[in-house]
Each structure stands twice: as C-alpha cells, then as structure tokens.
Protein backbone atom coordinates (compact mmCIF):
# COMPACT_ATOMS: atom_id res chain seq x y z
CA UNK A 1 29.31 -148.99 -175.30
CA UNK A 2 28.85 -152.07 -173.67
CA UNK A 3 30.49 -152.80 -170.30
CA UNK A 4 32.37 -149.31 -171.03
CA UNK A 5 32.43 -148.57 -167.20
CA UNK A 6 32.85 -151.41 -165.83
CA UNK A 7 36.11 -151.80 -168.26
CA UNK A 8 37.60 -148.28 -167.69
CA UNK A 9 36.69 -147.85 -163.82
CA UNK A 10 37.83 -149.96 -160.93
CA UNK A 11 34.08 -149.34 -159.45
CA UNK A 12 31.76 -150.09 -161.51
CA UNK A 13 29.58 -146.59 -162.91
CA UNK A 14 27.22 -146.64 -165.42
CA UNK A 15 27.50 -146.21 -169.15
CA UNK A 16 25.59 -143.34 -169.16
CA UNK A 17 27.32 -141.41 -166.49
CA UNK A 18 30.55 -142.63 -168.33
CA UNK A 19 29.38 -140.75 -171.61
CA UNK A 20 28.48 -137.96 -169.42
CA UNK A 21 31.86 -137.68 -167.69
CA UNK A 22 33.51 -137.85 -171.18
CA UNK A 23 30.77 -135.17 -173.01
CA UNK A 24 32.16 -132.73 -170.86
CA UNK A 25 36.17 -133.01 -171.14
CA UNK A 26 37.86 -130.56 -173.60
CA UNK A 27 38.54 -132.26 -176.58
CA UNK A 28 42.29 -132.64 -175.96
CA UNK A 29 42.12 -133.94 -173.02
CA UNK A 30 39.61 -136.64 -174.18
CA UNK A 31 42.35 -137.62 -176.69
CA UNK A 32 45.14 -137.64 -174.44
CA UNK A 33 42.61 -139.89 -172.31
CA UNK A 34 43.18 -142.32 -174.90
CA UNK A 35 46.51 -143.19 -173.87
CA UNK A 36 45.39 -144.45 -170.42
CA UNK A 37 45.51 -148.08 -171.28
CA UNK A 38 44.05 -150.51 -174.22
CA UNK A 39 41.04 -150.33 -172.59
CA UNK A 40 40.18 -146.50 -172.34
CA UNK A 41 41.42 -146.31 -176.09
CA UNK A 42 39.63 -148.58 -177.83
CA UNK A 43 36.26 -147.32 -175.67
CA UNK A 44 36.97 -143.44 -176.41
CA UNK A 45 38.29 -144.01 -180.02
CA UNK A 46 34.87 -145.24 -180.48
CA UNK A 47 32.99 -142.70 -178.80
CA UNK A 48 34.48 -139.72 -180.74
CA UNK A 49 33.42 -141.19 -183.74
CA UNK A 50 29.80 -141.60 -182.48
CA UNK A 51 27.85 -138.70 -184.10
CA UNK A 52 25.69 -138.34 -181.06
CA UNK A 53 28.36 -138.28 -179.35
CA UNK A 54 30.25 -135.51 -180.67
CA UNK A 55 26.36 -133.30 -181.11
CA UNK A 56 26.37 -134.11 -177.15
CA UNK A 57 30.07 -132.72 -176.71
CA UNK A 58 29.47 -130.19 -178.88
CA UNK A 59 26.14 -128.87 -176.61
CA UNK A 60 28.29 -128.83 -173.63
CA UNK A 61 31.18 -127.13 -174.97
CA UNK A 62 29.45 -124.45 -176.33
CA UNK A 63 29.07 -122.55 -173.17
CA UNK A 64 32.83 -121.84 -173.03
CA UNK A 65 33.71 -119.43 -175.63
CA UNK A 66 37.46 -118.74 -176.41
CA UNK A 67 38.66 -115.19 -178.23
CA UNK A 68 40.61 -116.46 -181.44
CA UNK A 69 43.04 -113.63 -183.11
CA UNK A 70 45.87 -113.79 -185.77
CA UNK A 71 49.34 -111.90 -185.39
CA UNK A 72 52.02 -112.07 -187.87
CA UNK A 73 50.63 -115.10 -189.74
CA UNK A 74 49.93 -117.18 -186.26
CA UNK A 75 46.90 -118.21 -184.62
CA UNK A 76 46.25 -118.16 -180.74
CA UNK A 77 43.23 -118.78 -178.22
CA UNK A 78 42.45 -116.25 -175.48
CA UNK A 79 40.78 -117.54 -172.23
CA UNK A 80 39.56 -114.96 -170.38
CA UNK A 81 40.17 -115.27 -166.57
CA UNK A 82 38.43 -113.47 -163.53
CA UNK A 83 40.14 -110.31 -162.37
CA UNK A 84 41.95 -111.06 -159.25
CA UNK A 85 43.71 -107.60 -159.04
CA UNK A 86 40.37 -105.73 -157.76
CA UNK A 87 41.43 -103.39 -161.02
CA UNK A 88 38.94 -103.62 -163.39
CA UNK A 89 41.01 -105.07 -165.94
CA UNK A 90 40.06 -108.04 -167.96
CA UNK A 91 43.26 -110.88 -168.09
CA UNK A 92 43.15 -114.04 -170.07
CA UNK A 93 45.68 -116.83 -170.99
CA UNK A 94 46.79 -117.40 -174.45
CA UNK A 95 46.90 -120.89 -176.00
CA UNK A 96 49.16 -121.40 -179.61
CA UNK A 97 46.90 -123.27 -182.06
CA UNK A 98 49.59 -122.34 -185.08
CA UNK A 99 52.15 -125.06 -184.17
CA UNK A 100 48.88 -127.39 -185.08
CA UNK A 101 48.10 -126.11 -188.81
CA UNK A 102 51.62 -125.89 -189.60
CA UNK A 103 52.29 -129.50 -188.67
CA UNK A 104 49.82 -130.34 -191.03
CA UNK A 105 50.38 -127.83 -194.13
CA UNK A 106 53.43 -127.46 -195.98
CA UNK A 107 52.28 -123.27 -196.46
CA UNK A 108 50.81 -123.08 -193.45
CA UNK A 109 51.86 -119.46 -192.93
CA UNK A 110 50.43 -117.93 -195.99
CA UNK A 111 46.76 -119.23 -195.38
CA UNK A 112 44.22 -116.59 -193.93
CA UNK A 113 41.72 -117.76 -191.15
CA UNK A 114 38.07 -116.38 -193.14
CA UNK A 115 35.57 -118.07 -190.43
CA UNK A 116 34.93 -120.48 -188.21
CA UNK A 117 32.11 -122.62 -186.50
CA UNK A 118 31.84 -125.03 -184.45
CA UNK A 119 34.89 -125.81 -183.68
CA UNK A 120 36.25 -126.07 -186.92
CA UNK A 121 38.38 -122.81 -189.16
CA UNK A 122 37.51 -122.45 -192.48
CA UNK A 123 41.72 -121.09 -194.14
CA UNK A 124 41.91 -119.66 -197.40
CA UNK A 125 45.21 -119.37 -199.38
CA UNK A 126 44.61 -116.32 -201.57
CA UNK A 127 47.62 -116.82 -203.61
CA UNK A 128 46.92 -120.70 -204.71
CA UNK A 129 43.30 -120.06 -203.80
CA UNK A 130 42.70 -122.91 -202.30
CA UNK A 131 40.17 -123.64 -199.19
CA UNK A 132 41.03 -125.75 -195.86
CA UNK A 133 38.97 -126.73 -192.84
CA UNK A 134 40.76 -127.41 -190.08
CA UNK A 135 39.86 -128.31 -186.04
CA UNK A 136 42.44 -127.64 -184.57
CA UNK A 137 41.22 -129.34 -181.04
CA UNK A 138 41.63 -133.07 -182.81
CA UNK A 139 44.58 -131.91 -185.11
CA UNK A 140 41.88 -133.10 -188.27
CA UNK A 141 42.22 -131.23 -191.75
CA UNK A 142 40.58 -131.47 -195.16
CA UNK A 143 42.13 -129.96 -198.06
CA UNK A 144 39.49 -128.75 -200.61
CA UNK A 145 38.76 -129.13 -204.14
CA UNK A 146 39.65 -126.44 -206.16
CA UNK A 147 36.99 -123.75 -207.04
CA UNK A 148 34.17 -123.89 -209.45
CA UNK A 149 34.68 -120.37 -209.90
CA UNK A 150 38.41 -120.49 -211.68
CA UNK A 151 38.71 -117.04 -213.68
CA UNK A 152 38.29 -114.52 -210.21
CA UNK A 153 40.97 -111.81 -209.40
CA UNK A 154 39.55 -110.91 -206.38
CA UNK A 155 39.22 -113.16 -202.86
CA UNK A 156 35.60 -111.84 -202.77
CA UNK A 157 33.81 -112.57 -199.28
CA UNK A 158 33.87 -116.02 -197.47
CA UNK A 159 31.30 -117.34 -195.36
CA UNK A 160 31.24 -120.57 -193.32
CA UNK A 161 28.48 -121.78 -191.46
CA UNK A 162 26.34 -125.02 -190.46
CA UNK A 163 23.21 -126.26 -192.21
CA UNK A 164 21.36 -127.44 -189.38
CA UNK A 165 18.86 -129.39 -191.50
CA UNK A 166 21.35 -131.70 -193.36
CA UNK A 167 23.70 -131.92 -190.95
CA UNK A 168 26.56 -130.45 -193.12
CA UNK A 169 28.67 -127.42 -193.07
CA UNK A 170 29.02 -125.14 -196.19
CA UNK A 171 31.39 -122.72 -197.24
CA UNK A 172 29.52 -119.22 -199.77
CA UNK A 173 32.37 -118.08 -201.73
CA UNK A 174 31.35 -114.68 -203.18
CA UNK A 175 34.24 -113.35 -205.80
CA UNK A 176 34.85 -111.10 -208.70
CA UNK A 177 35.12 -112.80 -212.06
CA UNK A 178 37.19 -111.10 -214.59
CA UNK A 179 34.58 -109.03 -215.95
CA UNK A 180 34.12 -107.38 -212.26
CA UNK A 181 31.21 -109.38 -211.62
CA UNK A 182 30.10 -110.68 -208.92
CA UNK A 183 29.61 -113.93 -208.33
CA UNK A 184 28.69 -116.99 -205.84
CA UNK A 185 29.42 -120.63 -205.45
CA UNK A 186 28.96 -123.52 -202.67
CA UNK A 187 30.93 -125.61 -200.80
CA UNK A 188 29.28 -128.64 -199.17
CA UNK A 189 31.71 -130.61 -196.94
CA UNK A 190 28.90 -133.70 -197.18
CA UNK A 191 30.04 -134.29 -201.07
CA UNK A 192 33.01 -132.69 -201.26
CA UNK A 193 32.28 -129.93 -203.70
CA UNK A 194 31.22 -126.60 -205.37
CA UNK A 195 28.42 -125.78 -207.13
CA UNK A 196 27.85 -122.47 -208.54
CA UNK A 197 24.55 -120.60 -207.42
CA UNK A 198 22.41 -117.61 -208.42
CA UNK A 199 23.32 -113.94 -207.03
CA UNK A 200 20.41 -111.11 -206.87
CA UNK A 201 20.56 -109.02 -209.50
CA UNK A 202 21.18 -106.13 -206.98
CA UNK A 203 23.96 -107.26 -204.99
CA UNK A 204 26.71 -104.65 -205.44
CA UNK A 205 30.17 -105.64 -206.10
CA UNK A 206 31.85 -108.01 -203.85
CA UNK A 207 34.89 -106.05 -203.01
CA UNK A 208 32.89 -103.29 -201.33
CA UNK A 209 31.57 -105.25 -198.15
CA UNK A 210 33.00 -103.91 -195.12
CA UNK A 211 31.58 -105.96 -192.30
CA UNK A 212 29.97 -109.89 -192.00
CA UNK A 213 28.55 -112.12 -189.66
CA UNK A 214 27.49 -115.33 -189.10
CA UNK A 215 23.84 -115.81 -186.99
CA UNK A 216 21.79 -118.50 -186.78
CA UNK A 217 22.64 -120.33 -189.52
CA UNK A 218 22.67 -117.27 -191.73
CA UNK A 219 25.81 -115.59 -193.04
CA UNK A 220 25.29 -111.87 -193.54
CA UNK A 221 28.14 -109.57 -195.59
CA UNK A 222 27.31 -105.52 -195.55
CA UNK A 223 27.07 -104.82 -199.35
CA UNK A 224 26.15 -101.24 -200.08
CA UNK A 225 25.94 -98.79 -202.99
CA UNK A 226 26.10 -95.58 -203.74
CA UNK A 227 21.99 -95.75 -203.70
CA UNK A 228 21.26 -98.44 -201.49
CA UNK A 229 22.76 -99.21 -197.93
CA UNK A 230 22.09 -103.28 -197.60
CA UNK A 231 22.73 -106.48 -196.41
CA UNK A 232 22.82 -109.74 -198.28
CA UNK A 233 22.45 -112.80 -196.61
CA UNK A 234 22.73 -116.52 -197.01
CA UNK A 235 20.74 -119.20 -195.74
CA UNK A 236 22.87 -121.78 -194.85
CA UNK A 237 20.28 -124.42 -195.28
CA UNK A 238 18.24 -123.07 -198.14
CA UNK A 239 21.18 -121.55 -200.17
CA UNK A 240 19.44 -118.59 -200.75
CA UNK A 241 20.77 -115.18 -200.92
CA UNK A 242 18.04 -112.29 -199.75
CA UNK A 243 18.80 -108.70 -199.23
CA UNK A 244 18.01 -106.87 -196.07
CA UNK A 245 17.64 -102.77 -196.43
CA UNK A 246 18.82 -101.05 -193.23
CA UNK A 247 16.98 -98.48 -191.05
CA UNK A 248 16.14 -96.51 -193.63
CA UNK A 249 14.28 -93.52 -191.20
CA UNK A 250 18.26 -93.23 -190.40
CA UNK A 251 19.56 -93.29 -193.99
CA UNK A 252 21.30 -89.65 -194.60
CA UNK A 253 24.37 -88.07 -195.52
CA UNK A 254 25.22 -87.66 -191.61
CA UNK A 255 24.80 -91.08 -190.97
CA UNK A 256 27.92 -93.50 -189.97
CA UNK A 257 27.89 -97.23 -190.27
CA UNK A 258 29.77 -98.62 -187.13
CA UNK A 259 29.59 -102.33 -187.85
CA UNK A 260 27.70 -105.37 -188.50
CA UNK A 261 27.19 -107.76 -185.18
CA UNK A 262 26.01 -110.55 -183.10
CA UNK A 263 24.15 -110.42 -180.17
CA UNK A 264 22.13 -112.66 -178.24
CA UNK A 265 22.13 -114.73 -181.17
CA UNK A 266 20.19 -111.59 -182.65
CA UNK A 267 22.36 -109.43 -185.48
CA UNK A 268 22.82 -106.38 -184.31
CA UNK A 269 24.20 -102.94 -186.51
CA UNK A 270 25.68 -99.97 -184.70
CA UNK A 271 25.13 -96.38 -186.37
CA UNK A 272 26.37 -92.54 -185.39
CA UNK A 273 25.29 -89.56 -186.54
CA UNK A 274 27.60 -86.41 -187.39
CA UNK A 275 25.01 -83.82 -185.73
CA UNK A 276 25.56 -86.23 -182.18
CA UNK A 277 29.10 -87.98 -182.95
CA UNK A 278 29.60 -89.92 -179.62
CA UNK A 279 26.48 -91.43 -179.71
CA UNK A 280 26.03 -94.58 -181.11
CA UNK A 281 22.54 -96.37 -181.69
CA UNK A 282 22.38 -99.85 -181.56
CA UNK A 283 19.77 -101.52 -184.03
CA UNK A 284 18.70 -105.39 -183.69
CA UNK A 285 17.05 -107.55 -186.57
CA UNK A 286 14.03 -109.02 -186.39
CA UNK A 287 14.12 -111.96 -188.83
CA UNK A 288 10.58 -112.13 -189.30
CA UNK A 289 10.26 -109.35 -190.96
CA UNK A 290 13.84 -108.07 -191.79
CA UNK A 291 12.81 -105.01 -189.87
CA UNK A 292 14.71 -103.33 -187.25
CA UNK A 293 14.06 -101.95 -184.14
CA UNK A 294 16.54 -99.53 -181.60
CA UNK A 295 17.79 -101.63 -178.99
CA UNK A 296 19.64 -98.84 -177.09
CA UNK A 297 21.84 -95.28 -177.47
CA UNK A 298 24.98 -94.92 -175.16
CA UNK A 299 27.60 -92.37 -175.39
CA UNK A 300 31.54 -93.05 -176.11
CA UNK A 301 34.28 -91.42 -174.69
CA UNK A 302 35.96 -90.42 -177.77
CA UNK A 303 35.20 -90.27 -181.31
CA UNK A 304 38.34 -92.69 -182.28
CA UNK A 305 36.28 -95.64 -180.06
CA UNK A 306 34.05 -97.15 -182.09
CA UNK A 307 31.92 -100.66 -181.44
CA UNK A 308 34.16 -104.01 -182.54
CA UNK A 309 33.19 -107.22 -181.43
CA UNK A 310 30.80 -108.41 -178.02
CA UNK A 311 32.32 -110.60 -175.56
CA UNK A 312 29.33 -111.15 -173.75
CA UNK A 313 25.74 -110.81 -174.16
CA UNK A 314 26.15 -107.80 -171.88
CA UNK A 315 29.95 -106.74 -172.94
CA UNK A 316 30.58 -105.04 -176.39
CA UNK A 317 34.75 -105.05 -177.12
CA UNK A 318 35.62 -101.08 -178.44
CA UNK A 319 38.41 -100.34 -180.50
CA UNK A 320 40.19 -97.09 -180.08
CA UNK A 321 42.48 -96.14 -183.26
CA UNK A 322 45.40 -93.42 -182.48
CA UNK A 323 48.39 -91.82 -184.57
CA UNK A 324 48.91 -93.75 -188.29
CA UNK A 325 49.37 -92.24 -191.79
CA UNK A 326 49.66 -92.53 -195.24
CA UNK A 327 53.75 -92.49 -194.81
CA UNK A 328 52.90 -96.42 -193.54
CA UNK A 329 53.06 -95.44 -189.57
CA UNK A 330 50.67 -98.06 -188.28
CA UNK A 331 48.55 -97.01 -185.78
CA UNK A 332 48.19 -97.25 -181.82
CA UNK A 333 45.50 -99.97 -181.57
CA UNK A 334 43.74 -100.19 -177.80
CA UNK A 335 40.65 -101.76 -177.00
CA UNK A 336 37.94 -101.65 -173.78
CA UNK A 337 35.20 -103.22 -172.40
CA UNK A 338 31.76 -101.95 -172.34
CA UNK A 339 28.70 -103.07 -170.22
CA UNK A 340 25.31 -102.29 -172.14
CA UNK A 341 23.41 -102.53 -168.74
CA UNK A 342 25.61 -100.91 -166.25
CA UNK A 343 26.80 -98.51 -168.74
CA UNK A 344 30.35 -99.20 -167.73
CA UNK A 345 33.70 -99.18 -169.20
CA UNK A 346 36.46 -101.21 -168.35
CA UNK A 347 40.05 -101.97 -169.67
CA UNK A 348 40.94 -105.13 -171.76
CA UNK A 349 44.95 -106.23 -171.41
CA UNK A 350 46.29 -105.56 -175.01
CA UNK A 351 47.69 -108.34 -176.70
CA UNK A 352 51.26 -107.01 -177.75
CA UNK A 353 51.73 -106.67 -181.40
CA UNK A 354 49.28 -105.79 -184.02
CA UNK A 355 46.26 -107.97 -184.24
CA UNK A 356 44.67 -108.75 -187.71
CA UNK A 357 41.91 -111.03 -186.90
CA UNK A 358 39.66 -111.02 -183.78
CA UNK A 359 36.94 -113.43 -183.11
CA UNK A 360 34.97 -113.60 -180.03
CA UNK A 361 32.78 -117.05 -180.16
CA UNK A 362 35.22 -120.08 -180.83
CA UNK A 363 34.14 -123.19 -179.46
CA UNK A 364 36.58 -126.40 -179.23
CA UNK A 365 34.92 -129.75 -180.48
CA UNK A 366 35.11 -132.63 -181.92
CA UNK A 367 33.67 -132.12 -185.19
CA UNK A 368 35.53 -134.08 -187.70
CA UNK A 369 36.90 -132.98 -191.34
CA UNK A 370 38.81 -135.68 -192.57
CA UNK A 371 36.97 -138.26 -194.91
C-alpha cells in the first residue's frame, strides 16, 4: 500500500488513515469506489483481497446489524430507522438482495436461506440438495460439492458458523438417512469438502428440532424426546457435538418451550407455564457449566404473543399469531417490540405479505467465497 494516498488524494493523507477511511465504507460502496479512476482500482482491488483487511472491515461493520427475511422465494434487508413520527412505531427501509443470487444461479428461486454469518448466506436446494454460500455485498458465490451423506430423505438441520481458530467457516449438516437415523457431516470451506462425523448416541431424531441458534462460535439445534428435553450443540472449532439438558427444576407437564435465543452474545431459552400462561421466564446459559440461571419474568399481553427474535440487547421482537386453520386459511401474523428494562411495548411496521424467514444479526462484509 505504498504511496496509496498520495496516489488516490490530491492532498497527500497517510496510508493508514487511507485504510481507515476505506475499513469503514459499506462494502458496495467500496466496490463502486473502484470505478473512480485506474488509480483508486488497482489500490482498492488490492485491499479487499488483503485478509487483514477484510478482518478490519469486518470489526467495523459489525456494529450495524441489518434484519434479513424471505417472502415468496425473495430475499430483502431491513434497516431500521429512528422514529420521526413521535409514535412509537419502529420504520426501516428495505433493500432487495434477490436480484443478486438470481444473477448468479440458474434456480435461484428454489434455494432456501438455512444461516448466515458474517456476511456471507449459507442456501440449500432441498430438491437437488445441493449447498451454496453466497455474500451478497460483493456479488461472490461458491457452489458446493455434493454431500457425503447421499442416501437422506430428510433436509435434517443446517448450521453455519465460523471457526475462529482456523480461520474457516463450516457448514454441520445433520439429516435422516434412510433407516431414520440420524446423522452428521462437515463442511469446511478451507478444503472444499465433507467429512462425515460422530453423533451422540442420544441425540433424538433430526426432524424433531424446533428451534437453533448460532452463539459464539457454537451452533445449538433444540432436540428433545419424549424423556429428555435437550440441546445439542456444535463446536465450530472442535467439531464436537455435546448435549445441554435444560432447567430441569422447570421440567413438567405444564411447562411450554417458547424458543431458543441469542442475547448478549449469551443463549438465552424462554419458558411458560400453564398454571401462569402470560408469564414467560427467560433463562440464560452459562457455558461453563452448561447450567442455567433466570435472567428475568415479564408478563405478555396475550397468550397468542409469544418471544421470536431480539433486535437489540434490550429489545426482544414478539410474534402474535391470529385466525388460521386446518382448511389452509393462513394466519394473521403481527409482531411488537419489547424493552426488557423499561418493560415496554412498542409496535413494529409489518412487512406486507407473509414472512418465512426472519433474521435479526446480518452483517455486510467482505468475506470472500469464491476460490
């Protein structure tokens, strides 16, 4: 980098402010940046390729968090914006990422979005069962090799995370073999391939997890019995499954799992009770031990609101669920905004249409996934 400022600049700055300037522009318009002159592109083209670089870019992006969500087969960013209405109500602007995959893919619209990190969505075609990352922020894609695991019915349970220690991001494919077995395999993006690995003898079958997560550089998937109320979870870096009981002084027939979460970078599982049904307990990890502690209890306003997603450290997304039945009436989907410390509700401006996939932690980057 080299005479970088005094190249780009018409006063001379120095390289380091330079990088600094350019660590904190959104990815796109770093690229676009390119097209300044010869000069600027052959100096930024470099940088993005610069693996300290992009861990520097990375850093600073990852205090702006964008909502990612998935109607009808198309994926969008949601920015949320400060209420200038005095209202209460939370706006945001939305931002078409789907016009980017389906440049790119030839069945673009048939691939499901399973997880994402750092930048970077891990798609999974169910139907040719076949795995792509893409970033959308850089336009880069990798298609994947094909399974190890080639005789599953099922999808099973995806994870995708980042292995901190190798510098290499993984993909746990958990699926149902013919036999309805459950089983696990590997994806490292470093070599290119799967490898099968050992499941605990306990885990249940894959097809019954409700609710996952991704904390820390462990994924977690919610994998209970008719015995045993669990989690499993996979170290990214050791690619090791453990299981994790839950609260079991809260275990009985009257108890409600709400979901699996994130908060704080701390997991987080909500629970009701029959005998008190708007109350909900919220129970945080410690990963220590794999013991859990009561964080809080706060009442909802009606039994069809229960926890979804947090926004914030301090701002957990409900979900209310109206009207639907088995005739294939969908129901009335509405969601809200509440604050953990001021004990406060506030609206969130639905998104029209029905929403399949909600994520609350994307970061743009530029990570790359092409070899």
């Amino acid at each position: 980098m080299d005479g970088i400022g005094e190249a780009i600049f018409p006063y001379h700055l120095p390289d380091e402010l330079v990088v600094k300037i350019f660590s904190l522009l959104p990815p796109e318009n770093l690229v676009q940046a390119k097209c300044v002159g010869h000069s600027w592109y052959y100096h930024i083209n470099h940088l993005i390729k610069d693996p300290s670089f992009i861990a520097q870019h990375l850093k600073n992006s990852s205090s702006t968090k964008y909502i990612v969500i998935r109607q009808e087969q198309a994926l969008s960013l949601l920015t949320m914006l400060n209420n200038d209405r005095g209202n209460g109500e939370i706006r945001y602007e939305t931002e078409d990422f789907s016009s980017r995959f389906v440049s790119r893919e030839r069945y673009a619209r048939d691939y499901y979005l399973r997880y994402h990190c750092n930048g970077i969505f891990c798609m999974h075609h169910e139907l040719l069962r076949v795995f792509t990352l893409f970033n959308p922020s850089i336009k880069e894609l990798r298609k994947l090799p094909p399974p190890s695991i080639t005789d599953c019915w099922h999808p099973g349970i995806v994870g995708f995370g980042y292995d901190q220690r190798t510098n290499d991001y993984k993909i746990i494919n958990i699926a149902l073999d013919r036999f309805l077995s459950s089983r696990a395999e590997v994806y490292r993006m470093s070599s290119d391939s799967w490898m099968e690995i050992e499941l605990p003898v306990e885990t249940p079958c894959a097809a019954e997890a409700r609710f996952t997560a991704y904390c820390q550089g462990v994924f977690y998937c919610e994998s209970s019995s008719e015995t045993t109320n669990m989690l499993v979870s996979f170290d990214m870096s050791e690619e090791v499954f453990r299981t994790i009981l839950f609260p079991q002084d809260r275990l009985t027939a009257e108890t409600s799992f709400e979901c699996v979460n994130v908060w704080n970078e701390s997991l987080t599982l909500f629970l009701s009770n029959k005998d008190r049904p708007l109350s909900i307990e919220m129970w945080v990890l410690n990963t220590l031990d794999s013991t859990w502690y009561r964080h809080l209890t706060f009442e909802r306003q009606f039994i069809n609101v229960r926890p979804f997603k947090f926004h914030t450290d301090d701002e957990l997304v409900m979900m209310s669920s109206i009207g639907g039945n088995s005739d294939g009436e969908e129901p009335l989907i509405s969601y809200a905004c509440y604050n953990i410390n001021s004990q406060r509700f506030r609206p969130l401006i639905n998104v029209e249409g029905a929403i399949e996939y909600w994520d609350f932690s994307f970061t743009k980057s530029l990570v790359p996934v092409e070899q």
